[in-house]
PDB file of N, CA and C in Angstrom:
ATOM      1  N   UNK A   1     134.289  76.421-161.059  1.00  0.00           N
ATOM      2  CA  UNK A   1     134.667  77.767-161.448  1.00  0.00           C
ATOM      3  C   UNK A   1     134.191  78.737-160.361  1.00  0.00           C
ATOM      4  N   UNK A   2     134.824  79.467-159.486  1.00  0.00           N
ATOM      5  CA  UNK A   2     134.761  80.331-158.905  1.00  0.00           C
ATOM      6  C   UNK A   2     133.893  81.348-159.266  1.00  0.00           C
ATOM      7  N   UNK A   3     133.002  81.818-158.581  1.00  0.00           N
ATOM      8  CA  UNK A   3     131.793  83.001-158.817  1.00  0.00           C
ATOM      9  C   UNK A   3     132.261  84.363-159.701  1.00  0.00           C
ATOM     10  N   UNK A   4     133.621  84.525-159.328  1.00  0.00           N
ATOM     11  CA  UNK A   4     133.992  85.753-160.086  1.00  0.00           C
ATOM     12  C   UNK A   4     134.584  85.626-161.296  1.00  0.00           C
ATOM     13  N   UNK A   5     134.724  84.394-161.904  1.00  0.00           N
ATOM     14  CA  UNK A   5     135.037  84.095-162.875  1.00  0.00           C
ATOM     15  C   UNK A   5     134.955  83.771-164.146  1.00  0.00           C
ATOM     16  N   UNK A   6     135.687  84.047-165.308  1.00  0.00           N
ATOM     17  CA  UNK A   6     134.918  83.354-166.592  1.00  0.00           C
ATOM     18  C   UNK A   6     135.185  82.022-166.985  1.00  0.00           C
ATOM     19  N   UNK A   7     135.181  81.481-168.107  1.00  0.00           N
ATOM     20  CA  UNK A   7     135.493  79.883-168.497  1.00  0.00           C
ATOM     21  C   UNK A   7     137.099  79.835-168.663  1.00  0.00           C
ATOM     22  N   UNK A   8     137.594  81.135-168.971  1.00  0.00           N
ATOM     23  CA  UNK A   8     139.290  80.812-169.155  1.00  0.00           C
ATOM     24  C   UNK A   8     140.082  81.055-167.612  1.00  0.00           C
ATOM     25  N   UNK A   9     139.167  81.411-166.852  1.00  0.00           N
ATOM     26  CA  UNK A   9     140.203  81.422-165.525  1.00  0.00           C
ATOM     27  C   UNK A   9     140.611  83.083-164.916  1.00  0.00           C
ATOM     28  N   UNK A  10     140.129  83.829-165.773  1.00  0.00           N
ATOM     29  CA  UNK A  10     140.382  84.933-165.200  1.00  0.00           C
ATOM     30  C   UNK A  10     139.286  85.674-164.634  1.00  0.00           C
ATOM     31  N   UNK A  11     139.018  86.822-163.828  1.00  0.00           N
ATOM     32  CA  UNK A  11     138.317  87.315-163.333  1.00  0.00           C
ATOM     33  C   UNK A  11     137.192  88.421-164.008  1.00  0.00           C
ATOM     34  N   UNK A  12     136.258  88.565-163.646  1.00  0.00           N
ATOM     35  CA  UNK A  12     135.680  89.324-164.565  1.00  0.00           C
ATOM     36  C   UNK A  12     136.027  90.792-164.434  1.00  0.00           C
ATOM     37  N   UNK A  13     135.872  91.314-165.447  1.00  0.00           N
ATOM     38  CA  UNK A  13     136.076  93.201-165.397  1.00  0.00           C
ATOM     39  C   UNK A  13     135.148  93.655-164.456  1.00  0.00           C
ATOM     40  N   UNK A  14     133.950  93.161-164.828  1.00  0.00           N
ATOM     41  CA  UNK A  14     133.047  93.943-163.683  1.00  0.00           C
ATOM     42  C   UNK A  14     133.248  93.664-162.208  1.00  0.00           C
ATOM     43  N   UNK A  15     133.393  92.867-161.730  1.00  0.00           N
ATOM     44  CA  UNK A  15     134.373  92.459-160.689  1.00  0.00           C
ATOM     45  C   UNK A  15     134.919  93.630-159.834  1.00  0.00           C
ATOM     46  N   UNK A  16     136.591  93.436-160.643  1.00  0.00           N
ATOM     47  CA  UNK A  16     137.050  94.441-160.675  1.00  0.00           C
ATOM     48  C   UNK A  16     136.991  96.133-161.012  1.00  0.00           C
ATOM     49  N   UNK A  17     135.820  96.359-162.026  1.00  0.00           N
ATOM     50  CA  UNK A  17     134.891  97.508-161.443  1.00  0.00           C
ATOM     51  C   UNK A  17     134.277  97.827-160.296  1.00  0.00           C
ATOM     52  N   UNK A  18     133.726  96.412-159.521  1.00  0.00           N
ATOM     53  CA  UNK A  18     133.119  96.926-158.593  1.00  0.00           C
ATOM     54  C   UNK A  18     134.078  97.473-157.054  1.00  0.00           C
ATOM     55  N   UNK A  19     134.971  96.674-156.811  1.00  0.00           N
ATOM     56  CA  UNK A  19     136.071  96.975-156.400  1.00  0.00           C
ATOM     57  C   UNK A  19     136.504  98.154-156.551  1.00  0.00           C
ATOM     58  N   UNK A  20     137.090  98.869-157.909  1.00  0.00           N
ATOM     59  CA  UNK A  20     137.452 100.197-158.110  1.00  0.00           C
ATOM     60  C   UNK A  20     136.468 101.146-157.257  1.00  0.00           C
ATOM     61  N   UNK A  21     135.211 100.621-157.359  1.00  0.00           N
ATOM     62  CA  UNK A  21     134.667 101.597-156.845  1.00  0.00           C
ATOM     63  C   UNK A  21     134.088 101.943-155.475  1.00  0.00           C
ATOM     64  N   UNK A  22     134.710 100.859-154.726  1.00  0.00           N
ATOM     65  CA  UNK A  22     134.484 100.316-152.777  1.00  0.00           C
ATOM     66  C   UNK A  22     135.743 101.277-152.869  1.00  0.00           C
ATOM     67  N   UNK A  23     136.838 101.210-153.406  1.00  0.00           N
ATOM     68  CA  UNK A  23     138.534 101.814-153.588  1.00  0.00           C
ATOM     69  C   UNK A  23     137.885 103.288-153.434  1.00  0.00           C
ATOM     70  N   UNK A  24     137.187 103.829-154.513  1.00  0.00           N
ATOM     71  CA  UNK A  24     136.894 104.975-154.519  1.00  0.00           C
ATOM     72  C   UNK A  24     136.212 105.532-153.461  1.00  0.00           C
ATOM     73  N   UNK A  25     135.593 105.241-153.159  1.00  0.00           N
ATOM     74  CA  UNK A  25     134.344 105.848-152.222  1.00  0.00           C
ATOM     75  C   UNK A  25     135.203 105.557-150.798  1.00  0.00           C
ATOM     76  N   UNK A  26     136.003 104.819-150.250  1.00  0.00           N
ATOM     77  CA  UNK A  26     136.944 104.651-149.042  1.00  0.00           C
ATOM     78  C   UNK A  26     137.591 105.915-149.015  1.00  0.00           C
ATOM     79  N   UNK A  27     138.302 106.238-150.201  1.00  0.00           N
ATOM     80  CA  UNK A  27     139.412 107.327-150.616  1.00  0.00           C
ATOM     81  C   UNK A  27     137.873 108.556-150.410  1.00  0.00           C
ATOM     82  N   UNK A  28     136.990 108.773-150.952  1.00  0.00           N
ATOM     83  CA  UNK A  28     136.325 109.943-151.153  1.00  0.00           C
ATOM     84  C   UNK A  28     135.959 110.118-149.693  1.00  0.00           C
ATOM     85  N   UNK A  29     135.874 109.158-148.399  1.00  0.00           N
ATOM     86  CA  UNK A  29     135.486 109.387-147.266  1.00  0.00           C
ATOM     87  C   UNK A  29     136.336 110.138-146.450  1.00  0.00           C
ATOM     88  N   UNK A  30     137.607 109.955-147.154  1.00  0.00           N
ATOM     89  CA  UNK A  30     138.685 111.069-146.046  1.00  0.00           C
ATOM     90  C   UNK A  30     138.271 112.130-146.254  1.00  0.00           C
ATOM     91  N   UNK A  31     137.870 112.732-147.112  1.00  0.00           N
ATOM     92  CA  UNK A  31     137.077 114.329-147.359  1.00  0.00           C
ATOM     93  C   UNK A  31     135.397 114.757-146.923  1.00  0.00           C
ATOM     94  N   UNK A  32     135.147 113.547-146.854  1.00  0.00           N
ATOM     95  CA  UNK A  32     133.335 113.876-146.861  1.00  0.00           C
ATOM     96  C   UNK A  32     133.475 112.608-145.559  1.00  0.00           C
ATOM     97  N   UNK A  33     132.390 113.085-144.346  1.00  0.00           N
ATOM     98  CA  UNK A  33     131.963 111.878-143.407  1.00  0.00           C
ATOM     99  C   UNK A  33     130.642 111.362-143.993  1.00  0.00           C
ATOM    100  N   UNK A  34     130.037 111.905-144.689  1.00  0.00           N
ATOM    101  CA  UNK A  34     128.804 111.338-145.186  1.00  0.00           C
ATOM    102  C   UNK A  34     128.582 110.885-146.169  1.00  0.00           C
ATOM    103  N   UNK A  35     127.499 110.659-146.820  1.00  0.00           N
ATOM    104  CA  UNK A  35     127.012 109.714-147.964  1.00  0.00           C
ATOM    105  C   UNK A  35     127.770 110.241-149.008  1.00  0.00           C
ATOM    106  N   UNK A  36     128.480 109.616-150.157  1.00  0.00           N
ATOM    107  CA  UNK A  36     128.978 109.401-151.482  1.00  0.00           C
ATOM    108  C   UNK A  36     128.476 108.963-152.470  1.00  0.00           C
ATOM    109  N   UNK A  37     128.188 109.170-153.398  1.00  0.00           N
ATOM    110  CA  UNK A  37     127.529 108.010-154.821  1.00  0.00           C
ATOM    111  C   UNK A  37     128.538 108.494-155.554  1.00  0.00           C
ATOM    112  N   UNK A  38     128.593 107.642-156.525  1.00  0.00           N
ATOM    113  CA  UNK A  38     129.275 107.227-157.858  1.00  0.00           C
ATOM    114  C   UNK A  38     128.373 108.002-159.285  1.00  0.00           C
ATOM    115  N   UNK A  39     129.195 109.221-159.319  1.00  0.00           N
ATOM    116  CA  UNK A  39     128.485 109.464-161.001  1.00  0.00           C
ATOM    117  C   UNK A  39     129.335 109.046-161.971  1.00  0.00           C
ATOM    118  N   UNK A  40     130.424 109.276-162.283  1.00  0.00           N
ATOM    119  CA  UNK A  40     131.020 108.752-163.106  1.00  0.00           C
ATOM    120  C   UNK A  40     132.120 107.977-162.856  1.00  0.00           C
ATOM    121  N   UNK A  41     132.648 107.258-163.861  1.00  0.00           N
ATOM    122  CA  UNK A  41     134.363 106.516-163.993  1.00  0.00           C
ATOM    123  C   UNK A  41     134.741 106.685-165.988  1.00  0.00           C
ATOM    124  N   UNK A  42     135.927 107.399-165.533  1.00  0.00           N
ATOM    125  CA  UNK A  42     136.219 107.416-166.840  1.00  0.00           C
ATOM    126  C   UNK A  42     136.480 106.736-167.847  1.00  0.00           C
ATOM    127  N   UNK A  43     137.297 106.446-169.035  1.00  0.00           N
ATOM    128  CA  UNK A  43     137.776 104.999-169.898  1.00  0.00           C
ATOM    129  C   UNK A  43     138.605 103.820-169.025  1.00  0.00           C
ATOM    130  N   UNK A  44     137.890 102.565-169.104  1.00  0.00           N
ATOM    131  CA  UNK A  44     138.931 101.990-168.663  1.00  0.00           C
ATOM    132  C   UNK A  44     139.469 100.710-169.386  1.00  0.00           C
ATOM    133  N   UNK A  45     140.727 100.702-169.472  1.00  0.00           N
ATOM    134  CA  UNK A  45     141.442  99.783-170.276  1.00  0.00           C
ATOM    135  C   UNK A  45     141.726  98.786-169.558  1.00  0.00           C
ATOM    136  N   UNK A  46     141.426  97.396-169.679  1.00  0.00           N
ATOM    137  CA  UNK A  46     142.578  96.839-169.185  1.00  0.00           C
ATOM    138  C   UNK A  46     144.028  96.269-170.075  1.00  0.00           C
ATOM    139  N   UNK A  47     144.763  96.279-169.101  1.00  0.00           N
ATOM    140  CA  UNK A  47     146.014  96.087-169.784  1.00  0.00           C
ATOM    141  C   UNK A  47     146.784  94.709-169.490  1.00  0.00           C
ATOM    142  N   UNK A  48     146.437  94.357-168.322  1.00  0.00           N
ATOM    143  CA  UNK A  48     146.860  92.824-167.936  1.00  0.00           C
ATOM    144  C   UNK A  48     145.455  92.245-167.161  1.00  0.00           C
ATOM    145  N   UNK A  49     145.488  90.281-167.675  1.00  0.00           N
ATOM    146  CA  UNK A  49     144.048  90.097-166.745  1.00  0.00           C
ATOM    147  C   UNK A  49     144.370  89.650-165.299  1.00  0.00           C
ATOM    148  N   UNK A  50     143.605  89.290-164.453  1.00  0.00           N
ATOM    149  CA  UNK A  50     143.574  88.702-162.969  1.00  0.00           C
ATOM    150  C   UNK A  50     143.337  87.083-163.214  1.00  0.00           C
ATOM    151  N   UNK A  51     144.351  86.950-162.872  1.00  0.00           N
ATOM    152  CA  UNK A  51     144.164  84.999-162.352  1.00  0.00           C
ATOM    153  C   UNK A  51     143.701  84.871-161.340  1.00  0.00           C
ATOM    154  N   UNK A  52     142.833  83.588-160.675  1.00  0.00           N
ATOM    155  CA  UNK A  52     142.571  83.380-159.878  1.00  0.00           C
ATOM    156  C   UNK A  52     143.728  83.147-159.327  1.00  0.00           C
ATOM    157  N   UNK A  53     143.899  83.266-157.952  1.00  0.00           N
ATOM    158  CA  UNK A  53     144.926  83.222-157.299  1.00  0.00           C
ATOM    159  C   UNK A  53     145.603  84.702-156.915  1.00  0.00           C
ATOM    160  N   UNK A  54     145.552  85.158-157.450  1.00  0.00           N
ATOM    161  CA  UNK A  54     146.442  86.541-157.577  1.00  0.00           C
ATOM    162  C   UNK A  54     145.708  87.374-156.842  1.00  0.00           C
ATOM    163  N   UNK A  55     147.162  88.471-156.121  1.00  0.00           N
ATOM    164  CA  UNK A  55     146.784  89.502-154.817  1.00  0.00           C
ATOM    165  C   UNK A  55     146.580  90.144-155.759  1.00  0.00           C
ATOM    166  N   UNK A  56     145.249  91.139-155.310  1.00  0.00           N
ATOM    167  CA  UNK A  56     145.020  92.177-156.177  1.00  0.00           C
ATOM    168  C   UNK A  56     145.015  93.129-154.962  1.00  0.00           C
ATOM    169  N   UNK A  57     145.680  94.676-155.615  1.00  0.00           N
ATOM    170  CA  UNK A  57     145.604  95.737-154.632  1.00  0.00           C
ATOM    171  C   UNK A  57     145.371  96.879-155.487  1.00  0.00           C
ATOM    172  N   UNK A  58     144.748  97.994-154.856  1.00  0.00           N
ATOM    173  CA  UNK A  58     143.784  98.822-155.425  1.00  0.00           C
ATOM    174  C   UNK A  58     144.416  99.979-154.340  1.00  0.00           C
ATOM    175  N   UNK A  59     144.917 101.063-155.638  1.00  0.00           N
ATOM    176  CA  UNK A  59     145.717 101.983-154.835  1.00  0.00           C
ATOM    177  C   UNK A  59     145.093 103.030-155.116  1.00  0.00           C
ATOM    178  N   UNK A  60     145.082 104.674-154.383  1.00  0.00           N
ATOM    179  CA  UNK A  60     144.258 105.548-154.700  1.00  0.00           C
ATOM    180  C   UNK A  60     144.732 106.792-154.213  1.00  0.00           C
ATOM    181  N   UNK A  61     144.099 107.576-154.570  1.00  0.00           N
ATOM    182  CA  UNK A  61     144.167 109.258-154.174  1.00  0.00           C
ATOM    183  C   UNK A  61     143.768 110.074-154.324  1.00  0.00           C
ATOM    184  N   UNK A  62     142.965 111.030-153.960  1.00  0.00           N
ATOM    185  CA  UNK A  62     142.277 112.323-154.170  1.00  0.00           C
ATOM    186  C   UNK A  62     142.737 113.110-155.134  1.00  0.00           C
ATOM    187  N   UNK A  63     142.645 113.225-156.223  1.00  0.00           N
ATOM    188  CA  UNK A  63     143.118 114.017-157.382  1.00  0.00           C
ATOM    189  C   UNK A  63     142.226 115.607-157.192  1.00  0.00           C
ATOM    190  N   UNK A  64     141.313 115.765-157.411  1.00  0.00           N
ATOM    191  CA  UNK A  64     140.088 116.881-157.423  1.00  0.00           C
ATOM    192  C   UNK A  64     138.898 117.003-155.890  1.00  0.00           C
ATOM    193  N   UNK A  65     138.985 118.124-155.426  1.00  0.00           N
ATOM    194  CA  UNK A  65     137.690 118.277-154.787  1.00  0.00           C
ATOM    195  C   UNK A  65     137.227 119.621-155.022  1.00  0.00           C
ATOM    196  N   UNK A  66     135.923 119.171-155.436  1.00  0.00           N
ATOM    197  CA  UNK A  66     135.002 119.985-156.331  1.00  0.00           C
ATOM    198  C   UNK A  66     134.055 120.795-155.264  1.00  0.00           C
ATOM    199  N   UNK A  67     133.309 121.428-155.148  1.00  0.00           N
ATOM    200  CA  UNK A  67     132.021 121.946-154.589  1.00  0.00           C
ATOM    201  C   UNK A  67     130.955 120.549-153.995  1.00  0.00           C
ATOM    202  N   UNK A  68     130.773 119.717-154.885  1.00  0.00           N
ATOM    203  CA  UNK A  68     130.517 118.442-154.338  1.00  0.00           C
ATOM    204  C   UNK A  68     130.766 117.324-154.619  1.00  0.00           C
ATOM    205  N   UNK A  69     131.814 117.536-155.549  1.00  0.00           N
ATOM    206  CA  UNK A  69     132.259 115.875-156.050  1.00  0.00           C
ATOM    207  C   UNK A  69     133.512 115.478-155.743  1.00  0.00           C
ATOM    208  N   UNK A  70     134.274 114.876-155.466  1.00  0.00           N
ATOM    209  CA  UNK A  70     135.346 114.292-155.064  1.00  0.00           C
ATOM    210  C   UNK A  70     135.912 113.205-156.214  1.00  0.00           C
ATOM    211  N   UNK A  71     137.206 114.052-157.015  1.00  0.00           N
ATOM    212  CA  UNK A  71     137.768 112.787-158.137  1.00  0.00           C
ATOM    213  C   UNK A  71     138.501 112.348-157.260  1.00  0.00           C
ATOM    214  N   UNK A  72     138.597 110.868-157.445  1.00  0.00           N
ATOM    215  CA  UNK A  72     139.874 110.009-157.146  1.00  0.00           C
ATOM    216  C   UNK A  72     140.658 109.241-158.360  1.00  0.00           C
ATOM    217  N   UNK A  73     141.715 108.749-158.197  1.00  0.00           N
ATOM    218  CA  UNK A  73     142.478 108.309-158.942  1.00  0.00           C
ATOM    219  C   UNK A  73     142.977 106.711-158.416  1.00  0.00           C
ATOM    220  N   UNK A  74     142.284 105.731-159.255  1.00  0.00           N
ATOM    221  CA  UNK A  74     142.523 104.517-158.582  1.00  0.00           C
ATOM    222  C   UNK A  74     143.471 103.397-159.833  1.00  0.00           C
ATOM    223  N   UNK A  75     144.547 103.289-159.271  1.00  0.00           N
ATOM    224  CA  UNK A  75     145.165 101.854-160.145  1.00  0.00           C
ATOM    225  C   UNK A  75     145.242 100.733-159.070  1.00  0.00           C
ATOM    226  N   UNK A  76     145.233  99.747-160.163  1.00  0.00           N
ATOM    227  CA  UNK A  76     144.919  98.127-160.190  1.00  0.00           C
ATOM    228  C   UNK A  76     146.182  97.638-160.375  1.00  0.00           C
ATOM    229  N   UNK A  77     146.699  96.636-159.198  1.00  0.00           N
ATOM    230  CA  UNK A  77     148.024  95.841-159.261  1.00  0.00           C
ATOM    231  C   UNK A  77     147.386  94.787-159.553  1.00  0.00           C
ATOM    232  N   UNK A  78     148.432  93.813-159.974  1.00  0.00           N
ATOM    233  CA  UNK A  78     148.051  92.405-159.630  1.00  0.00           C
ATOM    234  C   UNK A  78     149.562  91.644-159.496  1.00  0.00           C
ATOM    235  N   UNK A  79     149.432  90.844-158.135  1.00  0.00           N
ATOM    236  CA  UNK A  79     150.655  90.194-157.481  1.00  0.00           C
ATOM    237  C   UNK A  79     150.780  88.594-158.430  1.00  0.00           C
ATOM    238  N   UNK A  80     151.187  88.291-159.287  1.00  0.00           N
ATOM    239  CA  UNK A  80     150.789  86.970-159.523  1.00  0.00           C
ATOM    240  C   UNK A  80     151.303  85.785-158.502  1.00  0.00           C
ATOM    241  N   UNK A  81     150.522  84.857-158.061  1.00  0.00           N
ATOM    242  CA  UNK A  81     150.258  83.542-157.202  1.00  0.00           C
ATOM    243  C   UNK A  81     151.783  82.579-157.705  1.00  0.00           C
ATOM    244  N   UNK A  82     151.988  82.897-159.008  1.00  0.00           N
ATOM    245  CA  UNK A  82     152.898  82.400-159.504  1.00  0.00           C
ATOM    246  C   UNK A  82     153.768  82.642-160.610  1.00  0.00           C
ATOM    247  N   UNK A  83     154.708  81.903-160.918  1.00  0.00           N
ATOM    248  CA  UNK A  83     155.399  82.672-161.781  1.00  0.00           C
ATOM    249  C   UNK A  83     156.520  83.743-161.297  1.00  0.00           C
ATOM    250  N   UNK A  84     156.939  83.529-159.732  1.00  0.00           N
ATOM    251  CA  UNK A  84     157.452  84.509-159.044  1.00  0.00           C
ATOM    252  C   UNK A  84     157.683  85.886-158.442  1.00  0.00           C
ATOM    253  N   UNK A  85     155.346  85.383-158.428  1.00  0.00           N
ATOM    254  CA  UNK A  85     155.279  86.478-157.594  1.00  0.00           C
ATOM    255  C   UNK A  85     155.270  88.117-158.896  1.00  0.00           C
ATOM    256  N   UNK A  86     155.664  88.480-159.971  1.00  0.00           N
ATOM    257  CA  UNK A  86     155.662  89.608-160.337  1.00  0.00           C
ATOM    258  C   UNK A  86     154.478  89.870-159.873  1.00  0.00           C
ATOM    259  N   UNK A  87     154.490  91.376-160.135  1.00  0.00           N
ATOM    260  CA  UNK A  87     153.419  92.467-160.388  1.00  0.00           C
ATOM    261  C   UNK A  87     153.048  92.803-161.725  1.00  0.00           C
ATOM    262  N   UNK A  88     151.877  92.891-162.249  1.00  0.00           N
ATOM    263  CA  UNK A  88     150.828  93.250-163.184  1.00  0.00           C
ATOM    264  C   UNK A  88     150.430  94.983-163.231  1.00  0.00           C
ATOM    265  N   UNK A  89     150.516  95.475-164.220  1.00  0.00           N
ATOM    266  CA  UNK A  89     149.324  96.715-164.021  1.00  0.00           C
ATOM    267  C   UNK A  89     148.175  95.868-164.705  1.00  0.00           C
ATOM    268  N   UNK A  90     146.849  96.031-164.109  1.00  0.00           N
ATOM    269  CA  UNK A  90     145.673  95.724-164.619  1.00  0.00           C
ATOM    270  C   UNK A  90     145.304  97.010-164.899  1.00  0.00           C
ATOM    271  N   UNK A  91     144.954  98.104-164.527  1.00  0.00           N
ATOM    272  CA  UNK A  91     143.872  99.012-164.891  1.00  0.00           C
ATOM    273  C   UNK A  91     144.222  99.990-164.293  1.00  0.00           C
ATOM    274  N   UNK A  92     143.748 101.221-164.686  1.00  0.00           N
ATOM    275  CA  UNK A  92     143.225 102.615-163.647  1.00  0.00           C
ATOM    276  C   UNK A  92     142.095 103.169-163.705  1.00  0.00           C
ATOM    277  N   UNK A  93     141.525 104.084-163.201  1.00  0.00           N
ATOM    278  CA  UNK A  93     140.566 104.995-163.494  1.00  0.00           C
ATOM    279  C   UNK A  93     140.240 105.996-162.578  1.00  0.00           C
ATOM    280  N   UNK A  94     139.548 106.878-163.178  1.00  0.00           N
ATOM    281  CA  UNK A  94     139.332 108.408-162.534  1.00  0.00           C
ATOM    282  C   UNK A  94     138.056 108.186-162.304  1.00  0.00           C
ATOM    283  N   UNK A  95     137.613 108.038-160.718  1.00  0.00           N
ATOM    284  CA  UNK A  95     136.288 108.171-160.286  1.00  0.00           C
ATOM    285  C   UNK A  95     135.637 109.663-159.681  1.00  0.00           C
ATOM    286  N   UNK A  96     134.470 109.862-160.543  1.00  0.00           N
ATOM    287  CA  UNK A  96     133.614 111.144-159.633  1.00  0.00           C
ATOM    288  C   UNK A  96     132.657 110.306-158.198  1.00  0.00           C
ATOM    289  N   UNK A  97     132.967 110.660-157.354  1.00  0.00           N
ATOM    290  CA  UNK A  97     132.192 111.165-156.877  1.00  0.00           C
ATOM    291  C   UNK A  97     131.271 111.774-156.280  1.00  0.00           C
ATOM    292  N   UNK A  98     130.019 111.885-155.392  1.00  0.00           N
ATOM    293  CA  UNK A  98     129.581 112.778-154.819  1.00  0.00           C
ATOM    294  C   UNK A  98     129.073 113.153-153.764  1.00  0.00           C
ATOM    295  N   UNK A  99     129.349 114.525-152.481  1.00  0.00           N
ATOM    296  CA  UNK A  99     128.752 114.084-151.612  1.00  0.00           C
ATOM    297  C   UNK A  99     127.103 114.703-151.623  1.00  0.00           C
ATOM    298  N   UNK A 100     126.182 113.207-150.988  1.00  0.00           N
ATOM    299  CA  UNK A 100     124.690 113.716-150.979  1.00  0.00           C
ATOM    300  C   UNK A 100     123.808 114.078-149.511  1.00  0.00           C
ATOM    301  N   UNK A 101     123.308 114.320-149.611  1.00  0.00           N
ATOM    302  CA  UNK A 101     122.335 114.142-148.553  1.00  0.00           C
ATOM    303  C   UNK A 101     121.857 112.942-148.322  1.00  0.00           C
ATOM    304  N   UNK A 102     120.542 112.662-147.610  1.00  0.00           N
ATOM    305  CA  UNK A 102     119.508 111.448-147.467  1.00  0.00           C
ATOM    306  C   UNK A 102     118.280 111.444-148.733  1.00  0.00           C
ATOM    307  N   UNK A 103     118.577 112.127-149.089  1.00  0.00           N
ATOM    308  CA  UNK A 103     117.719 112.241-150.509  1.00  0.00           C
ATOM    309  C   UNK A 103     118.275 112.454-151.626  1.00  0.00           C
ATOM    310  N   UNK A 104     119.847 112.342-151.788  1.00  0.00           N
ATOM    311  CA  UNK A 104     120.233 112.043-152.713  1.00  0.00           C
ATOM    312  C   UNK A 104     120.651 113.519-153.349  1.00  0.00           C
ATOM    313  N   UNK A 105     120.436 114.400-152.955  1.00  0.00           N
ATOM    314  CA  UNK A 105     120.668 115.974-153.436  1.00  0.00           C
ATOM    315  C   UNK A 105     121.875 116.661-153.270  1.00  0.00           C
ATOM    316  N   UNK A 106     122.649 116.519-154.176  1.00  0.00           N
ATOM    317  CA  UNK A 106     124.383 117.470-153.816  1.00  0.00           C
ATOM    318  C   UNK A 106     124.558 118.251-152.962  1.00  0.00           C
ATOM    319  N   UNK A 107     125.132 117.851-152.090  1.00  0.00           N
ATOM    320  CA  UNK A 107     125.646 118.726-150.762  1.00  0.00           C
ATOM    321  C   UNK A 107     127.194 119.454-150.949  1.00  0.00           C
ATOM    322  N   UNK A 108     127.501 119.978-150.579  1.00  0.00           N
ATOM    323  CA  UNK A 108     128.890 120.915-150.269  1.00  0.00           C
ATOM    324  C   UNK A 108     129.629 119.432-149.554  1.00  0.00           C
ATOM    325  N   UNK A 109     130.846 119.393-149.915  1.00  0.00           N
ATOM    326  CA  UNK A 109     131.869 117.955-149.728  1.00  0.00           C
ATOM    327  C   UNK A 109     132.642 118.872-148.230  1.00  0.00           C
ATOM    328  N   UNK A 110     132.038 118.177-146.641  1.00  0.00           N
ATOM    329  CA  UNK A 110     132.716 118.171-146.009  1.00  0.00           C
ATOM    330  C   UNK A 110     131.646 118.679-144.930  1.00  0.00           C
ATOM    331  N   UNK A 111     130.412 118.892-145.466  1.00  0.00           N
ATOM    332  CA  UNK A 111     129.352 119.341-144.717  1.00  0.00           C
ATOM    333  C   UNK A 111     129.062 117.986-144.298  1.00  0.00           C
ATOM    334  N   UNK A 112     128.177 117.673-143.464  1.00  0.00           N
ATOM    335  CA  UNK A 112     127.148 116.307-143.183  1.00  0.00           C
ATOM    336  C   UNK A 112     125.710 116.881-142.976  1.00  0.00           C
ATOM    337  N   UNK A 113     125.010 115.774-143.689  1.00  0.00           N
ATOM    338  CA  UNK A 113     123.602 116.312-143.874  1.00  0.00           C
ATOM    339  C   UNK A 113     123.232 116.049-142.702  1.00  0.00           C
ATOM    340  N   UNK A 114     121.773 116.635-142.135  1.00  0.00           N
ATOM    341  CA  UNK A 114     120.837 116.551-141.152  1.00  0.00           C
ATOM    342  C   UNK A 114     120.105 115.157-141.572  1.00  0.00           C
ATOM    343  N   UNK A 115     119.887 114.764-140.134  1.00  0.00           N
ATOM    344  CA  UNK A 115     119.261 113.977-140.353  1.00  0.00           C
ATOM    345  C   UNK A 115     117.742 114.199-139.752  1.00  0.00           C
TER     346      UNK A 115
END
């Protein structure tokens, strides 16, 4: 059984949480050159699971930029390996989040902290 996996073959959610949120913080870097953290992610459903095998792609976009937080907007494909190839929606979600300093303290999104 593959590391990311459960006993029935599909992938775990958290997984694919963690992913959403490499997705996010890539997308939040076109606005901010510096440090990002993750405060929030909103409800997330899934709606179809991930087989092993299957392309997964993680699509995104800047929805909100705040004073220092940066929403993005990320959905979850999934290519299936088989079965001819369809596409899946797995998931979406609305990520905050934020740009910091080196100490972790909300900065203005587009500034870069001193180092």
């Amino acid at each position: 059984m593959p590391k990311d996996t459960n006993a029935v073959g599909t992938i775990f959610g958290g997984t694919i949480l963690a992913e959403i949120d490499l997705a996010a913080a890539t997308e939040a870097h076109k606005a901010h050159a510096g440090m990002v953290v993750t405060v929030s992610m909103d409800k997330i459903d899934f709606k179809a699971p991930v087989y092993v095998g299957d392309l997964v792609s993680f699509f995104t976009r800047t929805s909100r930029i705040g004073r220092s937080s940066i929403t993005v907007h990320v959905s979850v494909w999934a290519k299936r390996r088989f079965g001819g190839g369809a596409h899946a929606y797995v998931t979406e979600a609305q990520v905050t989040m934020v740009a910091v300093d080196k100490n972790f303290h909300p900065i203005p999104v587009g500034s870069l902290a001193r180092e």
